[in-house]
Every structure is written in structure tokens, then in C-alpha cells.
C-alpha atoms as a PDB file:
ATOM      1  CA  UNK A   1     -14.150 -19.432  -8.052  1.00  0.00           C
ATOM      2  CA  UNK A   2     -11.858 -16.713  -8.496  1.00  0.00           C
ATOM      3  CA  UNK A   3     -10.398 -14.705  -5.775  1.00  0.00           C
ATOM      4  CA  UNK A   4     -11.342 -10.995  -5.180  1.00  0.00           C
ATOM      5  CA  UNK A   5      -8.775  -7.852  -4.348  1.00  0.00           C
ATOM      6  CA  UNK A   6     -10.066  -4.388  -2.674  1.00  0.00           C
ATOM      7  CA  UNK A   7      -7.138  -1.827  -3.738  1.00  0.00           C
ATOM      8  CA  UNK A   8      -7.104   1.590  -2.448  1.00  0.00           C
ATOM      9  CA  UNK A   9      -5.046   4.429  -4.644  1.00  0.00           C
ATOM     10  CA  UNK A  10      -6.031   1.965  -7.532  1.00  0.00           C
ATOM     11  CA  UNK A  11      -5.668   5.089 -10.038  1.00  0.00           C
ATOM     12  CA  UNK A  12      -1.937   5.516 -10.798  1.00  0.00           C
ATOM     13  CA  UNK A  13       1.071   4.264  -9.448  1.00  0.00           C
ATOM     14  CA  UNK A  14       1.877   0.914  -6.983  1.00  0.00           C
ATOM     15  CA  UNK A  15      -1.887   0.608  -6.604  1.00  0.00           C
ATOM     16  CA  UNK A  16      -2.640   0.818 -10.802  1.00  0.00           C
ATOM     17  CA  UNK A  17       0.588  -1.769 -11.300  1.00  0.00           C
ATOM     18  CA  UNK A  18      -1.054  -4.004  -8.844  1.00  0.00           C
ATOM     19  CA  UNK A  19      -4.396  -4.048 -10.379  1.00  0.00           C
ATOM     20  CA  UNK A  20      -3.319  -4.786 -13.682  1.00  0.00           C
ATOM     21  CA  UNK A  21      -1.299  -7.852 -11.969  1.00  0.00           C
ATOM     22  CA  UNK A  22      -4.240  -9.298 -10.503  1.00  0.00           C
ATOM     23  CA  UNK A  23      -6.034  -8.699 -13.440  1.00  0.00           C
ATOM     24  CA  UNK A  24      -4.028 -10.613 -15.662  1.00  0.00           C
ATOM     25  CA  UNK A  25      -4.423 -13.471 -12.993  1.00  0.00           C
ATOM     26  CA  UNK A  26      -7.968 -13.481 -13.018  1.00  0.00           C
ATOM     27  CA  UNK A  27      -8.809 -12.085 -10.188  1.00  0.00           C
ATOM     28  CA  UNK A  28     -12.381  -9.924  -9.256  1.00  0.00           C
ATOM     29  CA  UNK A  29     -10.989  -6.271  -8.689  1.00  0.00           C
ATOM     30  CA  UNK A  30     -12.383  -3.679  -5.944  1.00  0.00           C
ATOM     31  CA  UNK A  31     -10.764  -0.769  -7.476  1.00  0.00           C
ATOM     32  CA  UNK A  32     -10.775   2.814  -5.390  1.00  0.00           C
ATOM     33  CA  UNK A  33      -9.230   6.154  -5.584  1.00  0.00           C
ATOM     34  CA  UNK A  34     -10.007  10.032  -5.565  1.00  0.00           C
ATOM     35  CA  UNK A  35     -11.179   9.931  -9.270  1.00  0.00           C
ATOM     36  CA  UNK A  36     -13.882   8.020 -10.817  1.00  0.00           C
ATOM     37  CA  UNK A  37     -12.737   8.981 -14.298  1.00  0.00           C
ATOM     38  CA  UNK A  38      -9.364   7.484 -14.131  1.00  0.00           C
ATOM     39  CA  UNK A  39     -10.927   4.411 -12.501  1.00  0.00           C
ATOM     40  CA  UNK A  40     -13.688   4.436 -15.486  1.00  0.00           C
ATOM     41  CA  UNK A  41     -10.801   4.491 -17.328  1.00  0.00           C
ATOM     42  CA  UNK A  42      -8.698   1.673 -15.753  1.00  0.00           C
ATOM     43  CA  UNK A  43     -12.023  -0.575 -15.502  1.00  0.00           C
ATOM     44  CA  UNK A  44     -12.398  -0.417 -19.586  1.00  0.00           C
ATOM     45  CA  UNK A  45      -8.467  -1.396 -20.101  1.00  0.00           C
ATOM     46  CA  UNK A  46      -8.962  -4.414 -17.473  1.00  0.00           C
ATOM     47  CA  UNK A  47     -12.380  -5.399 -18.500  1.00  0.00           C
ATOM     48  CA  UNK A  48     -11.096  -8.509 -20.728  1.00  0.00           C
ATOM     49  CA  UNK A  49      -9.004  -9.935 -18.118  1.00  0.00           C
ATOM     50  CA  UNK A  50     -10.675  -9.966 -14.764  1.00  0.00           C
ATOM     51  CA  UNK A  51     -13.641 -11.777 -14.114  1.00  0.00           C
ATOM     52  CA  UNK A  52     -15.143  -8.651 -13.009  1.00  0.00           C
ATOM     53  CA  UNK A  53     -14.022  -5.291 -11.484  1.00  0.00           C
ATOM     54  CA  UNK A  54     -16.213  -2.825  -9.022  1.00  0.00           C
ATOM     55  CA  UNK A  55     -14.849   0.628  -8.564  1.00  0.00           C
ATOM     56  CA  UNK A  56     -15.476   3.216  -6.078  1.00  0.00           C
ATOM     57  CA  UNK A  57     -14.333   6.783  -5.906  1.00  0.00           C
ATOM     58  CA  UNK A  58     -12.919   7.037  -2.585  1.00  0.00           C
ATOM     59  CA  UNK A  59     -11.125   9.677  -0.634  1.00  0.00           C
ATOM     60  CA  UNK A  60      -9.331   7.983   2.205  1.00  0.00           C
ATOM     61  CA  UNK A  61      -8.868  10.784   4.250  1.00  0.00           C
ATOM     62  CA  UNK A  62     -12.579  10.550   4.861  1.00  0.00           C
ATOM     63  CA  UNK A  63     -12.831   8.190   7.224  1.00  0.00           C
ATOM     64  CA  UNK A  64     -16.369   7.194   7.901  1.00  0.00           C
ATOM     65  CA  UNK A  65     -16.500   6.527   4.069  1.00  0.00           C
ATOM     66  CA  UNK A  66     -13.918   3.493   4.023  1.00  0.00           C
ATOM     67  CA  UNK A  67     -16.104   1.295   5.013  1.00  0.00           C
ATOM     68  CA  UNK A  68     -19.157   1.916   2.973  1.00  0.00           C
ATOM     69  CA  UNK A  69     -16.770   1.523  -0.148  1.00  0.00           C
ATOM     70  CA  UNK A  70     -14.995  -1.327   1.044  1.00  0.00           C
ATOM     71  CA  UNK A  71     -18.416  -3.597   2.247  1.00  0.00           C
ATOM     72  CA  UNK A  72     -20.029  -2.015  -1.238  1.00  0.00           C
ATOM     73  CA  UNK A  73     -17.895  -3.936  -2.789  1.00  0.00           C
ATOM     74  CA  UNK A  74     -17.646  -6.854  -0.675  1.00  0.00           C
ATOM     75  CA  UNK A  75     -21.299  -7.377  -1.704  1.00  0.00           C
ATOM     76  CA  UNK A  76     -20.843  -6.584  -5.261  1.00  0.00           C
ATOM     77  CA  UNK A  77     -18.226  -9.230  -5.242  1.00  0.00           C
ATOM     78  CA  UNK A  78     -19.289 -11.737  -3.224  1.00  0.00           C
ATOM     79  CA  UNK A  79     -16.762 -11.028  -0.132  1.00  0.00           C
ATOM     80  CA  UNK A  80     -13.136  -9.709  -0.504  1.00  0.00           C
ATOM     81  CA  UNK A  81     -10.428 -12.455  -0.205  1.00  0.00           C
ATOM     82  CA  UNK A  82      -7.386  -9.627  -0.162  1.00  0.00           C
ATOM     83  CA  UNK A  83      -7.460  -5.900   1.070  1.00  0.00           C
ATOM     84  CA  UNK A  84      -4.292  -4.043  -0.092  1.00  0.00           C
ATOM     85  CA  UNK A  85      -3.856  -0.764   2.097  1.00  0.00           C
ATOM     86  CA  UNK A  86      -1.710   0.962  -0.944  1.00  0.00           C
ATOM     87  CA  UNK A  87      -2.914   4.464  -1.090  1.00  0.00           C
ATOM     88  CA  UNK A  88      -0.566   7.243  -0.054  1.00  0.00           C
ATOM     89  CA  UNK A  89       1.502  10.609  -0.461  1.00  0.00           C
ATOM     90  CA  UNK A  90       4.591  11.678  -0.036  1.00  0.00           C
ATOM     91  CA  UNK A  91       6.259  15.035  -0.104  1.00  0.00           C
ATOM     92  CA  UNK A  92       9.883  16.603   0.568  1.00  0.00           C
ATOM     93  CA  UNK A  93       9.313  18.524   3.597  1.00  0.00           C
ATOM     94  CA  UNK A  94      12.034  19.934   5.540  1.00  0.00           C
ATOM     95  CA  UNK A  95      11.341  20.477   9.049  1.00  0.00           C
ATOM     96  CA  UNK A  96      11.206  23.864  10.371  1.00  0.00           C
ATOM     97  CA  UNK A  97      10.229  25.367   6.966  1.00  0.00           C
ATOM     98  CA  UNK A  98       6.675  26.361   6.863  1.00  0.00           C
ATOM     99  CA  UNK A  99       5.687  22.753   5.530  1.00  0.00           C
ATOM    100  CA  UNK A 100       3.486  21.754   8.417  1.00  0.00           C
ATOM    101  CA  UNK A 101       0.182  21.230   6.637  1.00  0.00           C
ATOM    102  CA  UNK A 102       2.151  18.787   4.127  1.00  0.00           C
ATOM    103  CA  UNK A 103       3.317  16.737   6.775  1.00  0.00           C
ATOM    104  CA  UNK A 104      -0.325  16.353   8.417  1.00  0.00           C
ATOM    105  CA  UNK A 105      -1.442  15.215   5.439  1.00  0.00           C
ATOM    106  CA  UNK A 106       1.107  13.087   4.885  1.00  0.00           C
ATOM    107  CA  UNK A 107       0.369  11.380   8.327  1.00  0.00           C
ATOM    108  CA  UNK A 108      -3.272  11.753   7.885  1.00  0.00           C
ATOM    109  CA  UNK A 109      -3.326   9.902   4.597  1.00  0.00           C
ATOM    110  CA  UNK A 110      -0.410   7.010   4.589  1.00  0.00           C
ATOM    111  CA  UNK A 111      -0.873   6.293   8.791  1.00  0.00           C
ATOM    112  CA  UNK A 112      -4.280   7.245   9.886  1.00  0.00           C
ATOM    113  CA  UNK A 113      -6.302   6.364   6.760  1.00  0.00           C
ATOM    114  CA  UNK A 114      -4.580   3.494   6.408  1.00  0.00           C
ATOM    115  CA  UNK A 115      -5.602   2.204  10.069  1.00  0.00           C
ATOM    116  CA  UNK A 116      -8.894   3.057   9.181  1.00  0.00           C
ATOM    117  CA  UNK A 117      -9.016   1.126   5.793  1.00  0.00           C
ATOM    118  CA  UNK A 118      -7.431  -2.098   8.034  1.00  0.00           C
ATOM    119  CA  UNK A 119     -10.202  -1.791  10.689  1.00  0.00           C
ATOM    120  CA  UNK A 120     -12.567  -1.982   8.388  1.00  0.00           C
ATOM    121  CA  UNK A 121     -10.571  -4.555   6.438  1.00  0.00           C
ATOM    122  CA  UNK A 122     -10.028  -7.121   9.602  1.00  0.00           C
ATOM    123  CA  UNK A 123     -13.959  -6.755  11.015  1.00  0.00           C
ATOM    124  CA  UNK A 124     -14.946  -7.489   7.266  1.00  0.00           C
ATOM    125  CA  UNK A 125     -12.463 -10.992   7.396  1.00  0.00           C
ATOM    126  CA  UNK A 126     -13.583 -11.513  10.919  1.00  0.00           C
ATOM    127  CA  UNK A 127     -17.386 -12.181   9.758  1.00  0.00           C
ATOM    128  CA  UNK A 128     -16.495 -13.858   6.457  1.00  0.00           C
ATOM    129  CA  UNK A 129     -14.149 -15.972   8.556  1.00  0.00           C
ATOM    130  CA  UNK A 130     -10.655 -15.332   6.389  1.00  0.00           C
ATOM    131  CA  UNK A 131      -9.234 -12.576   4.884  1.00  0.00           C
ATOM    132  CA  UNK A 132      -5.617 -11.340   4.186  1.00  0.00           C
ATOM    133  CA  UNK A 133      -4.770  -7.635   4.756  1.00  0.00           C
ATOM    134  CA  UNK A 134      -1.800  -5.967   2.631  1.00  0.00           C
ATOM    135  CA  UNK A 135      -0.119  -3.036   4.154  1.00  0.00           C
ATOM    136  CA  UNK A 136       2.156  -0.795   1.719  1.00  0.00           C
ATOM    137  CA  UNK A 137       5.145   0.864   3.654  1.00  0.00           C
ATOM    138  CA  UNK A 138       8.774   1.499   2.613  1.00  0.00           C
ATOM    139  CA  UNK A 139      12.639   1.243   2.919  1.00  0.00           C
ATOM    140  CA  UNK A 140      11.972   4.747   4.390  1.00  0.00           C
ATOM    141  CA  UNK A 141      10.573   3.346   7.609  1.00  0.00           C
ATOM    142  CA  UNK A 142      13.998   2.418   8.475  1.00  0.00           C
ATOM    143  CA  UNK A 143      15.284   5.825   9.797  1.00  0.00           C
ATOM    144  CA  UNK A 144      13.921   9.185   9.922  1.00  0.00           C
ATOM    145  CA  UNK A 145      15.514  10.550   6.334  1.00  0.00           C
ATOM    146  CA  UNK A 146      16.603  14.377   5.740  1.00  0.00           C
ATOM    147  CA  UNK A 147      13.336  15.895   4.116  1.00  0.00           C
ATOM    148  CA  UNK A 148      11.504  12.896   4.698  1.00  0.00           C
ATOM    149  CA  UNK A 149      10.818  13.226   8.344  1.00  0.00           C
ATOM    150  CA  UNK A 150       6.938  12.647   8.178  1.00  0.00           C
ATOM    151  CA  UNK A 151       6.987  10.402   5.183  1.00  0.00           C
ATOM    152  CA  UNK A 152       9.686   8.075   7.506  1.00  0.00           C
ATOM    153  CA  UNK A 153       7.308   8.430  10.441  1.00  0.00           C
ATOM    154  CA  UNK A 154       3.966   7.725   8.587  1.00  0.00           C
ATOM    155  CA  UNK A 155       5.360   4.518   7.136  1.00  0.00           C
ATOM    156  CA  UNK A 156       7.271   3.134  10.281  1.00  0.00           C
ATOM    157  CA  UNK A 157       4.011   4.477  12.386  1.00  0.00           C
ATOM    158  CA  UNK A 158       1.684   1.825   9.847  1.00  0.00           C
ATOM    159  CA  UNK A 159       4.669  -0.941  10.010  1.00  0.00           C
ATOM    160  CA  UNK A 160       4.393  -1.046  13.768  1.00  0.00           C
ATOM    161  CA  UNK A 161       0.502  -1.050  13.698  1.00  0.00           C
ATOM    162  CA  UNK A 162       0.686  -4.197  11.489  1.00  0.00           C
ATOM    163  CA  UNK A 163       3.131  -5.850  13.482  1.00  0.00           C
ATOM    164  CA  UNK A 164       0.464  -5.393  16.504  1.00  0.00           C
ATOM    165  CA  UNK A 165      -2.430  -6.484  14.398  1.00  0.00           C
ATOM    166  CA  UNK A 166      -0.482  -9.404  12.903  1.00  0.00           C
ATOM    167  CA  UNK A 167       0.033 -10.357  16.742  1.00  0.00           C
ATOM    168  CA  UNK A 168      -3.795  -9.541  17.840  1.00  0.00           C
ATOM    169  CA  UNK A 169      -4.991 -12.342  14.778  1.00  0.00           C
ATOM    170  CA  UNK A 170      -2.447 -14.723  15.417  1.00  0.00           C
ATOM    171  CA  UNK A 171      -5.152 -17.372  16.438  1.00  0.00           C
ATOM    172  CA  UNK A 172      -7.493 -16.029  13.527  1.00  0.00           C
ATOM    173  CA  UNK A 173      -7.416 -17.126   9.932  1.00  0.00           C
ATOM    174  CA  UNK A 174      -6.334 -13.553   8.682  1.00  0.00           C
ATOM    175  CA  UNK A 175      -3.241 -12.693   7.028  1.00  0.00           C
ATOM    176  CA  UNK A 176      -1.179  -9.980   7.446  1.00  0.00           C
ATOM    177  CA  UNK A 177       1.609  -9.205   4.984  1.00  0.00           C
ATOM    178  CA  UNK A 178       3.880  -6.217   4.499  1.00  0.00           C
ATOM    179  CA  UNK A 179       5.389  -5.137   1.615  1.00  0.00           C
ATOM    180  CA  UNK A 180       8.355  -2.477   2.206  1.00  0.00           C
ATOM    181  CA  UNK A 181       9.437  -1.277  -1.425  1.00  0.00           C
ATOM    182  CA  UNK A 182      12.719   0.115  -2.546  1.00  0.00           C
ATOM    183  CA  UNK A 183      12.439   2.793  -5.099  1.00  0.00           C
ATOM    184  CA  UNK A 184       9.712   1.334  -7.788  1.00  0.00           C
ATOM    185  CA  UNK A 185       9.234   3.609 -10.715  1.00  0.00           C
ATOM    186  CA  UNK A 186       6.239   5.456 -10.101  1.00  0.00           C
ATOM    187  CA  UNK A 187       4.996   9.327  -9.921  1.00  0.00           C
ATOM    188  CA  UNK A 188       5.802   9.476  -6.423  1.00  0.00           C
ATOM    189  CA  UNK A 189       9.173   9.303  -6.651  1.00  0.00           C
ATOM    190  CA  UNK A 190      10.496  10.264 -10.309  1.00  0.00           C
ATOM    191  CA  UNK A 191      10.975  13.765  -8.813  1.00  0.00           C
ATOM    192  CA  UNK A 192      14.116  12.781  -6.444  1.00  0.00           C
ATOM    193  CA  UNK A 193      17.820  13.230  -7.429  1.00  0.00           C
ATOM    194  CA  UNK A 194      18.577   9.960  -6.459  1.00  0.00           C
ATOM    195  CA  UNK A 195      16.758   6.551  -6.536  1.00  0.00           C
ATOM    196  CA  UNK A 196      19.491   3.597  -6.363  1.00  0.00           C
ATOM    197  CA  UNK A 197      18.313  -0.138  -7.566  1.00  0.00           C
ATOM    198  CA  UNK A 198      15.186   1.444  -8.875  1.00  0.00           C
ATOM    199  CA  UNK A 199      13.044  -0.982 -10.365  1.00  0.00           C
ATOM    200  CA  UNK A 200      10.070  -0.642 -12.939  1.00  0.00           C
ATOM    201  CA  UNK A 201       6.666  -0.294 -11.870  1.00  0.00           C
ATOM    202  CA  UNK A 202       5.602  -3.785 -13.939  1.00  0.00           C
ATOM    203  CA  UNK A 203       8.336  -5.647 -12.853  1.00  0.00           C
ATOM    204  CA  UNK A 204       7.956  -4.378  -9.054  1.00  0.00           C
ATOM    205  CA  UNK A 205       4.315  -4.499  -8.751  1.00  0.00           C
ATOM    206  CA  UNK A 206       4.590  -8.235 -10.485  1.00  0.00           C
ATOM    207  CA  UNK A 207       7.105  -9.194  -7.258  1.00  0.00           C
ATOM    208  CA  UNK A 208       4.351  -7.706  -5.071  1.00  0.00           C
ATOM    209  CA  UNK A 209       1.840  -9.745  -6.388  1.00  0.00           C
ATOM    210  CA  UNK A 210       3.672 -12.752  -6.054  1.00  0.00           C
ATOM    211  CA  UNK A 211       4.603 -11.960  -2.341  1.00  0.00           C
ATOM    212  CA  UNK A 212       1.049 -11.691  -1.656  1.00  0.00           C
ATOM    213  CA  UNK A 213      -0.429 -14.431  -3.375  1.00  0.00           C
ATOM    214  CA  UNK A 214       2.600 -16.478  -1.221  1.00  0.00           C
ATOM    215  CA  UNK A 215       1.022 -14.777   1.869  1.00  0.00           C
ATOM    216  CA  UNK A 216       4.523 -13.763   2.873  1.00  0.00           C
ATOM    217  CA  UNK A 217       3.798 -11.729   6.642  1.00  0.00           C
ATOM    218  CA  UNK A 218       6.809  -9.216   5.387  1.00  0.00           C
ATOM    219  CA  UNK A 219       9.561  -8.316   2.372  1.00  0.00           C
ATOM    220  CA  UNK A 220      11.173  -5.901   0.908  1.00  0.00           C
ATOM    221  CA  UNK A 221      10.691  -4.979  -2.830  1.00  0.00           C
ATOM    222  CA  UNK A 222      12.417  -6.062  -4.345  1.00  0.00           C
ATOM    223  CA  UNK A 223      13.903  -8.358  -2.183  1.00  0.00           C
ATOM    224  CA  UNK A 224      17.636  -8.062  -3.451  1.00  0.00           C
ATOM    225  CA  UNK A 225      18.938  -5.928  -2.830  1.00  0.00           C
ATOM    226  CA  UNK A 226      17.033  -4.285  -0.096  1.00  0.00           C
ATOM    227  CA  UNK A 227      17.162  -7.349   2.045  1.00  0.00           C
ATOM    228  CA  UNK A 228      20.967  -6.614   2.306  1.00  0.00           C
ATOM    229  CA  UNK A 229      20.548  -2.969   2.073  1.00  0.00           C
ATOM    230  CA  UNK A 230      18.118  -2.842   4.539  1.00  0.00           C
ATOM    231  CA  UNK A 231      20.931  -3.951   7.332  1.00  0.00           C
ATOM    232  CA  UNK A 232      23.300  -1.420   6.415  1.00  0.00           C
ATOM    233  CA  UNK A 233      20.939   0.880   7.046  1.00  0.00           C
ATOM    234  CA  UNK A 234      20.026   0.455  10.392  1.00  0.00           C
ATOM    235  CA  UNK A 235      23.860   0.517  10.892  1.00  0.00           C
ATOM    236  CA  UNK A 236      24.516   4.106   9.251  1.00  0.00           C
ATOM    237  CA  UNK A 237      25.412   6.468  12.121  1.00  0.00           C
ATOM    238  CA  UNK A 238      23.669   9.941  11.419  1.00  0.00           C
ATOM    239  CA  UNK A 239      26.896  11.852  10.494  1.00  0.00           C
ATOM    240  CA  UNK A 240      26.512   9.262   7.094  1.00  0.00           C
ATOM    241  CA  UNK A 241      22.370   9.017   7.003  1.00  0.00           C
ATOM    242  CA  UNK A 242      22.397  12.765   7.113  1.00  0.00           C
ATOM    243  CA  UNK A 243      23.902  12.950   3.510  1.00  0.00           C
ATOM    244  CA  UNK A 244      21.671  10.655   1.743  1.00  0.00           C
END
């Protein structure tokens, strides 16, 4: 029987690569996002390769609505084996600079809707008995980055709530990996000045879904060289991190 996938932000971007991965693999898609139409769209394209596909418009920022979409399609499908918490936004927003209401929506969308799309993920697993839950962060939750203060802070605020949830179902048969990508080429980044060792959305998204399907609990994407980079990093004293 094939496997099933729940992907939120399934539209464009990490979340469309990914689909189209597990699509070509056979899987039964749960596809969400903001708009039907593109997901309409996306569901026609994938129709000949997955065994079936259920979309869902979703808007993640409404909480009490994650759920409903997410056991919808659990029925529809017949449970969800994988729950990928991709969905996101990310802005340049200095701090100080009027740019408040960008940066609480960045943390409402990529920290606290993603909490609420893994509670909802891990009570689903908990009465099917197994389940793996996929959390989307980034290289950015390293440091706090120039411009990127609440984008850094969402994504290192989600990588520390999996690390507690990956230690709360240690006894459990649920999964939790974390995928931490480098710069992938996608909409959400194409507008910076700089993206070193970026990658191509089909050849990063194809790494991701390998990583998951190994039920890795954490990587970078692609693993070289962000592995490496990822050390140097942590080492760069602010008079240097302050220039990138």
C-alpha cells in the first residue's frame, strides 16, 4: 500500500518541489496552501503519478483550521504516514524601521503555525499508532542575521520546539526529522544579493525527500557543504556575521 504525505505551502516553492518528489515515488499526496487554484492546478500536473492526491486550501495562520484540513485528509487517505511542516515567509526586515507587522507575521506563520500544524500532526500519529513529522527550518537558525532578525528567530524558535518534541516521543513510534536548507532556488529567496552554494529547487527538494524517506532526525540541505559551513558559522564573531 502506498504511503501518504500531508504538505503544507504545497503551492510554490520547497513545499511544490517536494510534492512533485513524492509524486514521482508513488506516494498519496495531502496537498495544502492559501490557494485552491494553484493546488487545482498542481493536482492535474501530478494526477498520473500519485496514487491519489487530496488538496485543501489552507491558511495556516488560522489556527483552529489545521486540524480540520489535516484529519480531512487523513480520512480521505486512509491515515497520513508523513506530515511535512513546510509552509512559511520570510522578509528583509531591519529592526528599528517601521517593519514590525512583517516580523509578527513572520513569527506567526513559520513558528506559531507551525507548532500548531505539529500538534495536530503528533495527536493524529498518536491514535494511528506511527507517524513521522517533518519540520522545515534553515541555515538561518544558526545566528540572528542583519535584516533577518525574525526570520533567524522564527526558524531557531521551531528547531528548538522539535528538539523538545523529538525528546517528549522518544518512547513513541513517531519520527521527528529536521531539515535545515542552505539557499535552494525558490521565490523566497531569488530576491537576495547573495546566495552562496545555492542549489536548484529539483535537485534540493529530491535530497529532502531522500532524507525523509531515510527518517534522518536532522540535516542540512544540502548536506555539503552546509555540514562544514554550518561550524564556521557558529564560530563567526559578530564584527564578521555583521557583514554577511
Amino acid at each position: 500500500m502506498s504511503k501518504s504525505v500531508f504538505i503544507t505551502g504545497a503551492s510554490r516553492g520547497l513545499g511544490e518541489g517536494l510534492a512533485r518528489q513524492f509524486a514521482a515515488r508513488g506516494y498519496k499526496l495531502a496537498l495544502t496552501a492559501r490557494s485552491l487554484e494553484d493546488l487545482e492546478r498542481l493536482q492535474a500536473e501530478l494526477q498520473g503519478q500519485a496514487s491519489q492526491i487530496c488538496i485543501r486550501a489552507l491558511d495556516v495562520e488560522e489556527f483552529d483550521a489545521v486540524p480540520v484540513a489535516l484529519r480531512q485528509c487523513a480520512e480521505e487517505l486512509g491515515g497520513l504516514d508523513i506530515v511535512i511542516v513546510n509552509a512559511g515567509v520570510a522578509f528583509s526586515a531591519r529592526i528599528g524601521e517601521g517593519n514590525f507587522e512583517q516580523m509578527r507575521k513572520t513569527i506567526q506563520v513559520n513558528l506559531a503555525a507551525a507548532m500548531a500544524t505539529s500538534e495536530a500532526a503528533v495527536e493524529l500519529f498518536r491514535e494511528q499508532g506511527q507517524g513521522q513529522l517533518v519540520g522545515i527550518t534553515s541555515v538561518a537558525a544558526l545566528r540572528g542575521m542583519r535584516g533577518q532578525g525574525a526570520y533567524s528567530a522564527s526558524k531557531a524558535g521551531f528547531s528548538k520546539y522539535l528538539e523538545a518534541l523529538r525528546c517528549e516521543t522518544y518512547s513513541e513510534p513517531i519520527t521527528v526529522t529536521e531539515l535545515a536548507p542552505g539557499y535552494i532556488d525558490t521565490d523566497l529567496n531569488r530576491a537576495l544579493s547573495s546566495r552562496p552554494f545555492v542549489v536548484s529547487a529539483e535537485k534540493g527538494t529530491r535530497i529532502m525527500a531522500d532524507l525523509i524517506e531515510r527518517r534522518v532526525s536532522f540535516r542540512y540541505v544540502p548536506p555539503w557543504p552546509w555540514t562544514l559551513v554550518a561550524k564556521l558559522i557558529k564560530l563567526l564573531p559578530i564584527s564578521m556575521l555583521r557583514k554577511m
